[in-house]
PDB file of N, CA and C in Angstrom:
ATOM      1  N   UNK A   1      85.991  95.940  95.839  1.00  0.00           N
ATOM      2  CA  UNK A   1      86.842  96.951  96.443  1.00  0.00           C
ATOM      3  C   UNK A   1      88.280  96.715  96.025  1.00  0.00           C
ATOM      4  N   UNK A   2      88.929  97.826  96.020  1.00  0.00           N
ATOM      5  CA  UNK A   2      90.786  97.639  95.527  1.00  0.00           C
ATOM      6  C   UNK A   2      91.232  98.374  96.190  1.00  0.00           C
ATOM      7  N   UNK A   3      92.024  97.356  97.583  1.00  0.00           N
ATOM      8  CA  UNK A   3      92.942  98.354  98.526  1.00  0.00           C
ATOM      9  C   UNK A   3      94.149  98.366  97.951  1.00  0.00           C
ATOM     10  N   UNK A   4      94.345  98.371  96.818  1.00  0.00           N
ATOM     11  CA  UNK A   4      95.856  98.308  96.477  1.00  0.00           C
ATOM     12  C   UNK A   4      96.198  99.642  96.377  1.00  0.00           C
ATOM     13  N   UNK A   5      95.577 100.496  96.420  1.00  0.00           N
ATOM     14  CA  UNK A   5      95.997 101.972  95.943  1.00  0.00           C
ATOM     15  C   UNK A   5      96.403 102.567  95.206  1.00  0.00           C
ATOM     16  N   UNK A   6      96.086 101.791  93.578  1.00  0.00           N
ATOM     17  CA  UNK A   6      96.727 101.804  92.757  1.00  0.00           C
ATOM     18  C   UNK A   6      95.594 103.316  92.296  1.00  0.00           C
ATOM     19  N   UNK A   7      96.393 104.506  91.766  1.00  0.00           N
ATOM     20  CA  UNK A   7      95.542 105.818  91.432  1.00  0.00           C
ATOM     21  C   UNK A   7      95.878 106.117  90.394  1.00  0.00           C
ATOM     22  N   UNK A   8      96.776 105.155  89.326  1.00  0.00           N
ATOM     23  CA  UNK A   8      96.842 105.756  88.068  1.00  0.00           C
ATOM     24  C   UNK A   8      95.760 106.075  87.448  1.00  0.00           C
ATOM     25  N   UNK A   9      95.746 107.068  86.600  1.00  0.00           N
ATOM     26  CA  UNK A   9      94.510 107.170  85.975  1.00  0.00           C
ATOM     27  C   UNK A   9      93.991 106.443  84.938  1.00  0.00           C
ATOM     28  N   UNK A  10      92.310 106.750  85.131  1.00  0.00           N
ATOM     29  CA  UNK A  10      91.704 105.889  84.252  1.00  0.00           C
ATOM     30  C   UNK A  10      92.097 105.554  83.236  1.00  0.00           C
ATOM     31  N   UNK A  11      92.085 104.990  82.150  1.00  0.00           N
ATOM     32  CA  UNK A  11      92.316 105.792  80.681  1.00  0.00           C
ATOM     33  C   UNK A  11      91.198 105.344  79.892  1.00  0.00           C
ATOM     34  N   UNK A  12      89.924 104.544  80.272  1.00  0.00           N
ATOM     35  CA  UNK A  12      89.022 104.224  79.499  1.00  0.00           C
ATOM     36  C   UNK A  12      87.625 105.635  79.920  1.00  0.00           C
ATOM     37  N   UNK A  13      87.878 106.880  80.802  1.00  0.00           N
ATOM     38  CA  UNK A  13      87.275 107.859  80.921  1.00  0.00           C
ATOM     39  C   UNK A  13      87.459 108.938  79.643  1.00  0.00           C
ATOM     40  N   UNK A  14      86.352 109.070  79.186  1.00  0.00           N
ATOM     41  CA  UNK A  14      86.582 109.896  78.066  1.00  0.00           C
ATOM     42  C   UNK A  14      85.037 111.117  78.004  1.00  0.00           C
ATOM     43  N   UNK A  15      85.648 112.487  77.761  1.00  0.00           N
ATOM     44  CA  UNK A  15      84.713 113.240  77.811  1.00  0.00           C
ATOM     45  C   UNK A  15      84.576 114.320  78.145  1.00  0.00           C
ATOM     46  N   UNK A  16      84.118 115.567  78.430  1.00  0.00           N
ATOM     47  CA  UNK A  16      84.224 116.978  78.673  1.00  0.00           C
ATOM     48  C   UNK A  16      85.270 117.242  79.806  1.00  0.00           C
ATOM     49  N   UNK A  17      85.377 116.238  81.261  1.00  0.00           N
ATOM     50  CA  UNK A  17      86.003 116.061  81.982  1.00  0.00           C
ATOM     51  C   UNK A  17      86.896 115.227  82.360  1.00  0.00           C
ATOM     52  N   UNK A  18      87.194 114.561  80.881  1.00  0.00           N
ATOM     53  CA  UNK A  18      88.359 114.019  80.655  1.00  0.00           C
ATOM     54  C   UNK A  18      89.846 114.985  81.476  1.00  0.00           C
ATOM     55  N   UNK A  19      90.259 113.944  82.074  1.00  0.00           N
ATOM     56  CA  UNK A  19      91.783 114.706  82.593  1.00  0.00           C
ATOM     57  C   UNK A  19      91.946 115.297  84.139  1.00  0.00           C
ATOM     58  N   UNK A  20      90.306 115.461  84.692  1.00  0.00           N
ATOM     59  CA  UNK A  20      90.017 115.773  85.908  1.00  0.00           C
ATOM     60  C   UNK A  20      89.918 114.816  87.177  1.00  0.00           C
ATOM     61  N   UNK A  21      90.515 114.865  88.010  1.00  0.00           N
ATOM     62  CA  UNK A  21      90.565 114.041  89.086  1.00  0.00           C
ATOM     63  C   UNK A  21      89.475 113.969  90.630  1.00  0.00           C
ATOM     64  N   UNK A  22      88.423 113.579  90.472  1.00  0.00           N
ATOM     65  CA  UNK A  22      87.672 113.862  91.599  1.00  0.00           C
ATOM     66  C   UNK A  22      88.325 112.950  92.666  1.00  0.00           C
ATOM     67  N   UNK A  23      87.733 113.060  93.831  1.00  0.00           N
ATOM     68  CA  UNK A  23      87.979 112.612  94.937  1.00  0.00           C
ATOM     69  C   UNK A  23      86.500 112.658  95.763  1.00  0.00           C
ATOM     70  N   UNK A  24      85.770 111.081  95.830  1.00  0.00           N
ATOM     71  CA  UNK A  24      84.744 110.920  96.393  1.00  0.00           C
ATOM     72  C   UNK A  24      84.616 110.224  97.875  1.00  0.00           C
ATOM     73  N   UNK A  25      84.889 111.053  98.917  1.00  0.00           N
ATOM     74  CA  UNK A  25      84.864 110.708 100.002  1.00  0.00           C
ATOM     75  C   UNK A  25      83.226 110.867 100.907  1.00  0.00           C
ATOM     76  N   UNK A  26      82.141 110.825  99.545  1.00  0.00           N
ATOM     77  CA  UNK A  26      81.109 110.891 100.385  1.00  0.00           C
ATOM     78  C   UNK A  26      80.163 109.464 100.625  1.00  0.00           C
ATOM     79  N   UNK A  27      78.990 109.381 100.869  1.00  0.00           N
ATOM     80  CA  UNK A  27      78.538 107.873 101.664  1.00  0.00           C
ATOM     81  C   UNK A  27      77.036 108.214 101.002  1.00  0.00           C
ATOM     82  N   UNK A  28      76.159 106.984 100.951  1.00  0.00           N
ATOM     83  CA  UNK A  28      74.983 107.210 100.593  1.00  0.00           C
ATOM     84  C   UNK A  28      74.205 108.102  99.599  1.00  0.00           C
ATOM     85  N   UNK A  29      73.921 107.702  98.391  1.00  0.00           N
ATOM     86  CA  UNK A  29      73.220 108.276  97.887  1.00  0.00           C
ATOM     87  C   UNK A  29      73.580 109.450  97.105  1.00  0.00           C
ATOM     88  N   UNK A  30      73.121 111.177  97.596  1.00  0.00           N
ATOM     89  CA  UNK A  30      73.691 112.095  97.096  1.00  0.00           C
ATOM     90  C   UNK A  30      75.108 112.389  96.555  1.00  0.00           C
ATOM     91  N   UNK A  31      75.598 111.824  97.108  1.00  0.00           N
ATOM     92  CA  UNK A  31      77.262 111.965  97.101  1.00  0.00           C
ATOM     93  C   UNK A  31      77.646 111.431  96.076  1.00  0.00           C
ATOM     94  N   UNK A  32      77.470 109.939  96.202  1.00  0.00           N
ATOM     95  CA  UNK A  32      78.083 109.255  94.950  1.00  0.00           C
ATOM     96  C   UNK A  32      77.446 109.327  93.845  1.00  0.00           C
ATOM     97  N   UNK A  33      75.826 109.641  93.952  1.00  0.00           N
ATOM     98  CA  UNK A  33      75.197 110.258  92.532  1.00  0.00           C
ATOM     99  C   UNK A  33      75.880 111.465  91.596  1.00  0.00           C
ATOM    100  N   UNK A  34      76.106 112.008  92.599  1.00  0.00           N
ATOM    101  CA  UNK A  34      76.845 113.182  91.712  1.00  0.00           C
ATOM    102  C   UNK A  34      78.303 113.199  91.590  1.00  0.00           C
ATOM    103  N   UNK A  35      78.874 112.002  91.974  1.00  0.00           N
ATOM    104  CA  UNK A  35      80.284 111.474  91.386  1.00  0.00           C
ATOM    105  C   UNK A  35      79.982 110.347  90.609  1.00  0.00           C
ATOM    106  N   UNK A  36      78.972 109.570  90.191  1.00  0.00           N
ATOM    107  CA  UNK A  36      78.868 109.086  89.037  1.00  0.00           C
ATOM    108  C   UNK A  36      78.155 109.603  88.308  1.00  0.00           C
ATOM    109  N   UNK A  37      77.921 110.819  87.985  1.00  0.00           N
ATOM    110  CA  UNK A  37      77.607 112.199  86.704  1.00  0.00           C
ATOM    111  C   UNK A  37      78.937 112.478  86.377  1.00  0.00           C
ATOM    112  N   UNK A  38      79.992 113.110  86.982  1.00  0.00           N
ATOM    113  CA  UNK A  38      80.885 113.491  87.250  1.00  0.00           C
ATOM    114  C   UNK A  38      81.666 112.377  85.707  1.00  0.00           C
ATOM    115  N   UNK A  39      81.448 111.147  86.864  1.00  0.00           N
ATOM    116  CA  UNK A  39      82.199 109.874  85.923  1.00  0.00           C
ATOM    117  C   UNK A  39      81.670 109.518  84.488  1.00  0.00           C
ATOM    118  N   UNK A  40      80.770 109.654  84.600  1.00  0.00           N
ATOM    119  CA  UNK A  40      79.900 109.492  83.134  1.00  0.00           C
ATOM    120  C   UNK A  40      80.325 110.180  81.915  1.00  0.00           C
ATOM    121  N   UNK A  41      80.542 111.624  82.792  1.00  0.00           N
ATOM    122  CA  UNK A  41      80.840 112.190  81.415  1.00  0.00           C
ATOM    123  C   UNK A  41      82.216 112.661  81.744  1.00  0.00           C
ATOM    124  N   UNK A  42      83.839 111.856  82.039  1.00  0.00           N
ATOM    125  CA  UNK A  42      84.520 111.719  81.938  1.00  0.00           C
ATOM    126  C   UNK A  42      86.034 111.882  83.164  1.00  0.00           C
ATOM    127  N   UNK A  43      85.403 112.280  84.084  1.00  0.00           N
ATOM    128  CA  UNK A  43      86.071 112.506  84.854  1.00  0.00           C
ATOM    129  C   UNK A  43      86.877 111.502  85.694  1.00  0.00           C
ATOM    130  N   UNK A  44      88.071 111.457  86.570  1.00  0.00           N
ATOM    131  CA  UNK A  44      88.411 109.993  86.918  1.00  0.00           C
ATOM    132  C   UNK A  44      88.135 110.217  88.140  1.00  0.00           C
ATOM    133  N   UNK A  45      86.817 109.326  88.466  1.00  0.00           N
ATOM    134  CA  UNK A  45      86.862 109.543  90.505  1.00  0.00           C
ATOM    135  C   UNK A  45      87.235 108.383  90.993  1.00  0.00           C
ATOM    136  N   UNK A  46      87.215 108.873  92.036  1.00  0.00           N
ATOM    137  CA  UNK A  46      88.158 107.747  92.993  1.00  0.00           C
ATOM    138  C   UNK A  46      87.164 108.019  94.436  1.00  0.00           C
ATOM    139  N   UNK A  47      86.501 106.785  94.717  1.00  0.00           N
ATOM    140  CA  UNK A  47      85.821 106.470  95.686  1.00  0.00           C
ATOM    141  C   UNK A  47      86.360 105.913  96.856  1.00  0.00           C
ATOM    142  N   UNK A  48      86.366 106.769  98.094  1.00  0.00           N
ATOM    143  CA  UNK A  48      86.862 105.734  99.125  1.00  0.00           C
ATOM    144  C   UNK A  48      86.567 105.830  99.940  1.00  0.00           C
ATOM    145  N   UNK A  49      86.564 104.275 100.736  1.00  0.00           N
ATOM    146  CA  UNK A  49      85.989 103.257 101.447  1.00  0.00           C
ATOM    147  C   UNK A  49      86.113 102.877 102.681  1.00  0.00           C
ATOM    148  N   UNK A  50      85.441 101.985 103.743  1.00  0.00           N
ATOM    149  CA  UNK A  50      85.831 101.807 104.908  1.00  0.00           C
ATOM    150  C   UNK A  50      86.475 100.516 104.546  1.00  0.00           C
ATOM    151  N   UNK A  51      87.893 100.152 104.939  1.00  0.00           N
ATOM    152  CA  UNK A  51      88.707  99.195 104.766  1.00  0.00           C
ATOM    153  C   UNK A  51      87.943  98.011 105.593  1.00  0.00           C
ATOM    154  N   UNK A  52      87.092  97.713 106.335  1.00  0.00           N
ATOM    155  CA  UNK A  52      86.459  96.652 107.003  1.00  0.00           C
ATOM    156  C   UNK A  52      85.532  96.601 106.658  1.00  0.00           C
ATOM    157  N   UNK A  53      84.623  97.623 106.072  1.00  0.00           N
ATOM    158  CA  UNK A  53      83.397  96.979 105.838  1.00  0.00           C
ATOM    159  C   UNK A  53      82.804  97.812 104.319  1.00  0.00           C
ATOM    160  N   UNK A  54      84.077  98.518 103.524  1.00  0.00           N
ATOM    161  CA  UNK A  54      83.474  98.869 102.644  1.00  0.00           C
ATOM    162  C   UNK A  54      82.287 100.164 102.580  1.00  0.00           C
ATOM    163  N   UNK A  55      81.737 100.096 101.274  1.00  0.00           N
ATOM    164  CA  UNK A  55      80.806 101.203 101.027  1.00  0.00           C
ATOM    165  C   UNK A  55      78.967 100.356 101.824  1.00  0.00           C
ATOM    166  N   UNK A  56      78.625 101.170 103.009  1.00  0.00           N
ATOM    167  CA  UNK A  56      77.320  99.766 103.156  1.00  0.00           C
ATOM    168  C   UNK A  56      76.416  99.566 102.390  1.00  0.00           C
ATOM    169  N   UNK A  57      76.717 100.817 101.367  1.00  0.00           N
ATOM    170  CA  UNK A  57      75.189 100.624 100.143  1.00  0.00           C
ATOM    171  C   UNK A  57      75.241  98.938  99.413  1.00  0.00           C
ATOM    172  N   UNK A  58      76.958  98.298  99.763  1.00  0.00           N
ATOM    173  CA  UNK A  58      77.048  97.670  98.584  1.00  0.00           C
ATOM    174  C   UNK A  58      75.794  96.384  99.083  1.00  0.00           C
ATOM    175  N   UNK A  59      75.629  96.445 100.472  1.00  0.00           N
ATOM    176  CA  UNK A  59      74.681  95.550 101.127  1.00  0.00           C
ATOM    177  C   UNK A  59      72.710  95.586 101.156  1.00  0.00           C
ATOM    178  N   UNK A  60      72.914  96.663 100.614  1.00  0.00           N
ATOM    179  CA  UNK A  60      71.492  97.468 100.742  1.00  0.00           C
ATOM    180  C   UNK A  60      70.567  96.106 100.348  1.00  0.00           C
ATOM    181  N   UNK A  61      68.919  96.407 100.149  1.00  0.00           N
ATOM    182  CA  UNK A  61      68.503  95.603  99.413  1.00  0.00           C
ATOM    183  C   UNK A  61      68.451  94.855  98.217  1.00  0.00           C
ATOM    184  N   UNK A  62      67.701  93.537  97.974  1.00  0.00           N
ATOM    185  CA  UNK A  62      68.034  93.116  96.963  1.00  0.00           C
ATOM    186  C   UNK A  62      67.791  94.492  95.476  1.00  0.00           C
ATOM    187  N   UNK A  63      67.477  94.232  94.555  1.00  0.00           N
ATOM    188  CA  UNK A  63      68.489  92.653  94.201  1.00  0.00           C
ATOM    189  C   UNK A  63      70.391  92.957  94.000  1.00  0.00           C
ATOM    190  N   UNK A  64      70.290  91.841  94.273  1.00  0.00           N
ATOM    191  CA  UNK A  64      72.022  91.582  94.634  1.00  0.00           C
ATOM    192  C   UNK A  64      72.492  90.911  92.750  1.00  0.00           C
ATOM    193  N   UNK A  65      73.635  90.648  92.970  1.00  0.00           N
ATOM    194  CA  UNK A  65      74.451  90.154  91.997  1.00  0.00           C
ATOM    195  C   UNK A  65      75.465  89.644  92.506  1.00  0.00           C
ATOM    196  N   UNK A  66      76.455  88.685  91.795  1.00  0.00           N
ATOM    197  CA  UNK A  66      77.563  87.685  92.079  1.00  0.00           C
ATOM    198  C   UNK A  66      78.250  88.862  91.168  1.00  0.00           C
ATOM    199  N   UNK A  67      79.262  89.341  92.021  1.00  0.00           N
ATOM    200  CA  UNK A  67      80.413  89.945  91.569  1.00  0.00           C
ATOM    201  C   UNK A  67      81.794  89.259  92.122  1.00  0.00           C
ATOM    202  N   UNK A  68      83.015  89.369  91.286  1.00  0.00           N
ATOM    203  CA  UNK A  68      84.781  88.807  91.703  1.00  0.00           C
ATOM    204  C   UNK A  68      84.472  89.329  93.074  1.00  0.00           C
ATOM    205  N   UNK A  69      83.901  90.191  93.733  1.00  0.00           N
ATOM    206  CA  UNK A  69      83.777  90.660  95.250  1.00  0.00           C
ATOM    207  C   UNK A  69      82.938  90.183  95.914  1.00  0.00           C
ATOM    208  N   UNK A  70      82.117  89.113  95.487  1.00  0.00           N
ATOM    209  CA  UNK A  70      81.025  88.768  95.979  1.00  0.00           C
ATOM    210  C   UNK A  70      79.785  89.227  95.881  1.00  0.00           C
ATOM    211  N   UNK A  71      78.299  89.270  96.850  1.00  0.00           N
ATOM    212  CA  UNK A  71      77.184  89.183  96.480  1.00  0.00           C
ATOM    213  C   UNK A  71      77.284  91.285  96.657  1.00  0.00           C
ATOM    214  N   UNK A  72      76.524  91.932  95.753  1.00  0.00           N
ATOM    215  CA  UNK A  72      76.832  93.622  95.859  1.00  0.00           C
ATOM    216  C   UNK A  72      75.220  93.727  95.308  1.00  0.00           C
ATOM    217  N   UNK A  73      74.881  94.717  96.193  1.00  0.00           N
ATOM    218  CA  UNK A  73      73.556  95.510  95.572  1.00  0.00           C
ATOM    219  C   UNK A  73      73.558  95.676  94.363  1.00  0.00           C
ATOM    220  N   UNK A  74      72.418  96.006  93.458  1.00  0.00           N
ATOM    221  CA  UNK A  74      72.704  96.538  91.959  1.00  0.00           C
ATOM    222  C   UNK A  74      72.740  98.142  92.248  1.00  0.00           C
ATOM    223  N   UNK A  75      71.824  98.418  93.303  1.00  0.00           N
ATOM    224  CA  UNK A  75      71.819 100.074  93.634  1.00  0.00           C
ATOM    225  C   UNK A  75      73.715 100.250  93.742  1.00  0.00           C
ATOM    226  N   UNK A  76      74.726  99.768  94.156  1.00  0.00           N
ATOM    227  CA  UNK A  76      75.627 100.064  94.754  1.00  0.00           C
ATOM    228  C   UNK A  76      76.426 100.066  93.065  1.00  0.00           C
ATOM    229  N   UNK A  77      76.052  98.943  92.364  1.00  0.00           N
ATOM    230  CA  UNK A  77      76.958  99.196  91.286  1.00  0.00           C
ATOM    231  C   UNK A  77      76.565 100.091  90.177  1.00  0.00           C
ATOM    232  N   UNK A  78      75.232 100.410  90.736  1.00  0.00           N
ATOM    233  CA  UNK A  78      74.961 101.901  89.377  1.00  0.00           C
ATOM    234  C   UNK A  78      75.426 102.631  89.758  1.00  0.00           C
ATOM    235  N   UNK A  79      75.035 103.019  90.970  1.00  0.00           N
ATOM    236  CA  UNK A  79      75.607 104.307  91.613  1.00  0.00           C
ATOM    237  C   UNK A  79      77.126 104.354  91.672  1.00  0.00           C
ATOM    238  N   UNK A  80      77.890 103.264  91.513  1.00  0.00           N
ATOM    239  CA  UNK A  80      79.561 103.901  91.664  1.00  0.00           C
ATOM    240  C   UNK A  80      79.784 103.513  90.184  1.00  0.00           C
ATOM    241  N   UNK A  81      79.047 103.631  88.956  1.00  0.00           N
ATOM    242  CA  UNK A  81      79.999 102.914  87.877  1.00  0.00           C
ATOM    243  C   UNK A  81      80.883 104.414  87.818  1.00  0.00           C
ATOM    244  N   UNK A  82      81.589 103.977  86.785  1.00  0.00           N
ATOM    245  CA  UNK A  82      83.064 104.552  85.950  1.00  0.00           C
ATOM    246  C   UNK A  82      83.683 105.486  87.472  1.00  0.00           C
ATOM    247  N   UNK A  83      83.882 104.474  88.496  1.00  0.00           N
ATOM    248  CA  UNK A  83      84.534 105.241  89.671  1.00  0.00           C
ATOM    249  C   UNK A  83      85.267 104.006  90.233  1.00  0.00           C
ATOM    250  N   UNK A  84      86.441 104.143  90.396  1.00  0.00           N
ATOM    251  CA  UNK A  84      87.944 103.576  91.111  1.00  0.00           C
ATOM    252  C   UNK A  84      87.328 103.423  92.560  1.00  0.00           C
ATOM    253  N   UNK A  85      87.039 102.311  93.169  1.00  0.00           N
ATOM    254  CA  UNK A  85      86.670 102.202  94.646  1.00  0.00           C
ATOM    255  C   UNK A  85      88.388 101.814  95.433  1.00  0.00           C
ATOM    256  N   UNK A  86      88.439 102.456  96.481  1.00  0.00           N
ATOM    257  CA  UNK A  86      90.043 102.195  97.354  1.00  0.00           C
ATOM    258  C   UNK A  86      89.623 101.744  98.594  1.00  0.00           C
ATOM    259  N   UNK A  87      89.945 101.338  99.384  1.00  0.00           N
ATOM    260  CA  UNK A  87      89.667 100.997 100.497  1.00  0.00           C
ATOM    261  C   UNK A  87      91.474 102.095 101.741  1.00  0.00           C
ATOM    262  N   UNK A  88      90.611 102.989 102.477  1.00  0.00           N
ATOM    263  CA  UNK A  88      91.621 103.481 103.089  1.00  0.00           C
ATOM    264  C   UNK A  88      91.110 103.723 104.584  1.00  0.00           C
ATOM    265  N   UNK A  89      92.155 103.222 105.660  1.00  0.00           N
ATOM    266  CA  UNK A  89      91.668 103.542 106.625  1.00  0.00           C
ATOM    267  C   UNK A  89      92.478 104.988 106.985  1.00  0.00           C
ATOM    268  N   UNK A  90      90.983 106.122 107.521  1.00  0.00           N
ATOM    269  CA  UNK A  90      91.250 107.557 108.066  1.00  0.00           C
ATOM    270  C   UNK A  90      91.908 107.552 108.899  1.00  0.00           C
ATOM    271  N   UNK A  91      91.740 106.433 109.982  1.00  0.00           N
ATOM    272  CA  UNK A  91      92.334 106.324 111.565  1.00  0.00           C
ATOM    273  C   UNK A  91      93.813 106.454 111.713  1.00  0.00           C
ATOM    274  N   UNK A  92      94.113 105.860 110.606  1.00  0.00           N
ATOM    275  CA  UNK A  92      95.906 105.454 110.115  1.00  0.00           C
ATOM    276  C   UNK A  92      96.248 106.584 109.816  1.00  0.00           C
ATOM    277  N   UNK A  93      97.372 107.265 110.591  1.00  0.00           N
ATOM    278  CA  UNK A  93      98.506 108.007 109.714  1.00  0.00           C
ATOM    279  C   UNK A  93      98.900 108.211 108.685  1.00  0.00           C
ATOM    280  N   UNK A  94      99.378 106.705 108.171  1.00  0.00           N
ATOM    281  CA  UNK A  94      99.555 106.335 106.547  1.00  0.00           C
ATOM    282  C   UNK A  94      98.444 106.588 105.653  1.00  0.00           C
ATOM    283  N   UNK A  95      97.056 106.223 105.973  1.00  0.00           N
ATOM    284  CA  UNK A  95      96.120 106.252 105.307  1.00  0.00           C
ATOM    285  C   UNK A  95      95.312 107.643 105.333  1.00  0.00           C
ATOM    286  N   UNK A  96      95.337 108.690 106.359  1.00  0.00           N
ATOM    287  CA  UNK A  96      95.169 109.983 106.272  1.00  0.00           C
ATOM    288  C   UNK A  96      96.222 110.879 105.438  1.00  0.00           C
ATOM    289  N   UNK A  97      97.504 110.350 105.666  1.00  0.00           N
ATOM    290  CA  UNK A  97      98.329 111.295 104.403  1.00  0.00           C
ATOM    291  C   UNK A  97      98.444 111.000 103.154  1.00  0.00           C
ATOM    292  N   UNK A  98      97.848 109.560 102.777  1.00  0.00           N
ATOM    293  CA  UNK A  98      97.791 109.388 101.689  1.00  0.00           C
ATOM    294  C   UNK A  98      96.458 110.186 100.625  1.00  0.00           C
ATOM    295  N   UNK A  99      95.288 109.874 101.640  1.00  0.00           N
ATOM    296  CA  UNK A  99      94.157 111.004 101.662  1.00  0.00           C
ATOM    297  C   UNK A  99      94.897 112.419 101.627  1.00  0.00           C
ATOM    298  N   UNK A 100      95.498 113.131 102.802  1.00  0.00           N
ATOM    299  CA  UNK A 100      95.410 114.612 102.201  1.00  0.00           C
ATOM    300  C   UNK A 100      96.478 114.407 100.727  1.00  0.00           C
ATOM    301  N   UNK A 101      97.067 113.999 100.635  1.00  0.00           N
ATOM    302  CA  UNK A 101      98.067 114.092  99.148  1.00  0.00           C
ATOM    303  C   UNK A 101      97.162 114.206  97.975  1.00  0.00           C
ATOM    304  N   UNK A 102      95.874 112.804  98.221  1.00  0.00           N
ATOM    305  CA  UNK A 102      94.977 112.671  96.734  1.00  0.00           C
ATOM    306  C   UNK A 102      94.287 113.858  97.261  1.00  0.00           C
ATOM    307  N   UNK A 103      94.013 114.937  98.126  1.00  0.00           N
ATOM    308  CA  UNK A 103      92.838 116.223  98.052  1.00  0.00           C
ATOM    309  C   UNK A 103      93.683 116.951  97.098  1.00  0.00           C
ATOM    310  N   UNK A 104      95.193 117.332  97.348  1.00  0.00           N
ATOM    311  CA  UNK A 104      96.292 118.246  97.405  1.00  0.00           C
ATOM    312  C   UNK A 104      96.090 118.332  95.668  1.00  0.00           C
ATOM    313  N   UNK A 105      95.816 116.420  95.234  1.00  0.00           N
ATOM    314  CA  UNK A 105      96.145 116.339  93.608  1.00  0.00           C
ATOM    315  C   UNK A 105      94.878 116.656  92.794  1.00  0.00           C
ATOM    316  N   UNK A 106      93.647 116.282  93.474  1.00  0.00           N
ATOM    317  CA  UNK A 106      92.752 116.421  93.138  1.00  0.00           C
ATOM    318  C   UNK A 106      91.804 117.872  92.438  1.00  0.00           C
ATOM    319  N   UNK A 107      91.310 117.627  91.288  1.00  0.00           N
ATOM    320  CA  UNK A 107      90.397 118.800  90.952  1.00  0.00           C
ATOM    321  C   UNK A 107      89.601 119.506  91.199  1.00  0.00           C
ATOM    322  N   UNK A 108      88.662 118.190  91.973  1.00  0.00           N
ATOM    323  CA  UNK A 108      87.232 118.504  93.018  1.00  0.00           C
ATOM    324  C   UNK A 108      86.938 117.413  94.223  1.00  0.00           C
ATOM    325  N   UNK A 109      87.896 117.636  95.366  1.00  0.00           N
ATOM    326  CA  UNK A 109      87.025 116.352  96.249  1.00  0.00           C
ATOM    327  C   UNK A 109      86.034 116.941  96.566  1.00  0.00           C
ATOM    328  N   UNK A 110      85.278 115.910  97.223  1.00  0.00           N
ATOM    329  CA  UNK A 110      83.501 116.006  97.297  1.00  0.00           C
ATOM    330  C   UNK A 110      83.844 115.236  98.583  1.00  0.00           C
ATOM    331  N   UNK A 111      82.938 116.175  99.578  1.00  0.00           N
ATOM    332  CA  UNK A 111      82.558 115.078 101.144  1.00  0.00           C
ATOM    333  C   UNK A 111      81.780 115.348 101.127  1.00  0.00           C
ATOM    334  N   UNK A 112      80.560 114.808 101.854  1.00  0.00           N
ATOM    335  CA  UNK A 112      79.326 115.410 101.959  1.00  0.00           C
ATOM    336  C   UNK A 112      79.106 115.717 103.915  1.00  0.00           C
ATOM    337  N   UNK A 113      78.624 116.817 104.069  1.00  0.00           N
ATOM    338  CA  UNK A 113      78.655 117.031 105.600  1.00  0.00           C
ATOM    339  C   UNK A 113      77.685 116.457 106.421  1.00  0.00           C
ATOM    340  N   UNK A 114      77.740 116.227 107.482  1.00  0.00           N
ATOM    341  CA  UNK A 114      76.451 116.104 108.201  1.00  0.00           C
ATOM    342  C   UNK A 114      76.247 117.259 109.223  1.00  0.00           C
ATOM    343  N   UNK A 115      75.037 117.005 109.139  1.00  0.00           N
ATOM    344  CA  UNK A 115      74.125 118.271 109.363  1.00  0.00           C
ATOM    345  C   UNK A 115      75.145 118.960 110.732  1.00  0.00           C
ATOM    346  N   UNK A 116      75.669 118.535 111.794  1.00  0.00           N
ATOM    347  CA  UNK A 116      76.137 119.237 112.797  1.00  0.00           C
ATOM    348  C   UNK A 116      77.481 119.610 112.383  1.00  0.00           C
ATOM    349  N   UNK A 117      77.730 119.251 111.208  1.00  0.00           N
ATOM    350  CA  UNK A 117      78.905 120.136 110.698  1.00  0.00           C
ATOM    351  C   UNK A 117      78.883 120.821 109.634  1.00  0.00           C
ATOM    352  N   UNK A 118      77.488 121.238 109.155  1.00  0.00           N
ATOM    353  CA  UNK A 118      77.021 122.545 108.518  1.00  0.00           C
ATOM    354  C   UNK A 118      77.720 123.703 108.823  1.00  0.00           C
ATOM    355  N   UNK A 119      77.716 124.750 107.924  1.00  0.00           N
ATOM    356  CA  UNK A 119      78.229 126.034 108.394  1.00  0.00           C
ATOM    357  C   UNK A 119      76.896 127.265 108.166  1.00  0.00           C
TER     358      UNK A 119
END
């Protein structure tokens, strides 16, 4: 995880969606699958996180790996490659306006809903 907040862009993203800025504020599975498509073929996403406990996929089942972050699912690191992980807390003031600013800059954020907040 990198709470530094550093959002310059990628520059090792290269590809049809080169230059595009996603914003992946979704959890489990669907979400980040289709922000690492997104990333694959060039786009710069930016994944973010619960500042205490992170993304929980990174805990899921084995098998695990020794990452600079410690022990991480392998499901957790396919599923987020070529994506910027941040750690931001929503609760915070600071950390909600820093969120709406990256929607404001962003090309495509992505949340994913839950079902009682369907339309």
């Amino acid at each position: 995880m990198n709470d530094n907040n550093d959002l310059s862009p990628a520059s090792s993203n290269q590809g049809p969606l080169s230059g595009l800025l996603v914003l992946d504020l979704s959890r489990t599975l669907v979400g980040p699958y289709a922000m690492m498509i997104l990333g694959d073929i060039g786009a710069d996403a930016i994944n973010v996180e619960h500042p205490q406990t992170g993304d929980e996929t990174r805990m899921w089942e084995q098998p695990f790996i020794t990452t600079a972050d410690g022990r991480e699912a392998t499901y957790f690191l396919a599923a987020n490659r070529n994506k910027r992980s941040n750690t931001i807390d929503l609760k915070d003031p600071g950390g909600r306006s820093f969120i709406e600013d990256l929607v404001r800059r962003s090309s495509v954020p992505r949340r994913m809903r839950r079902k009682k907040e369907s339309r």
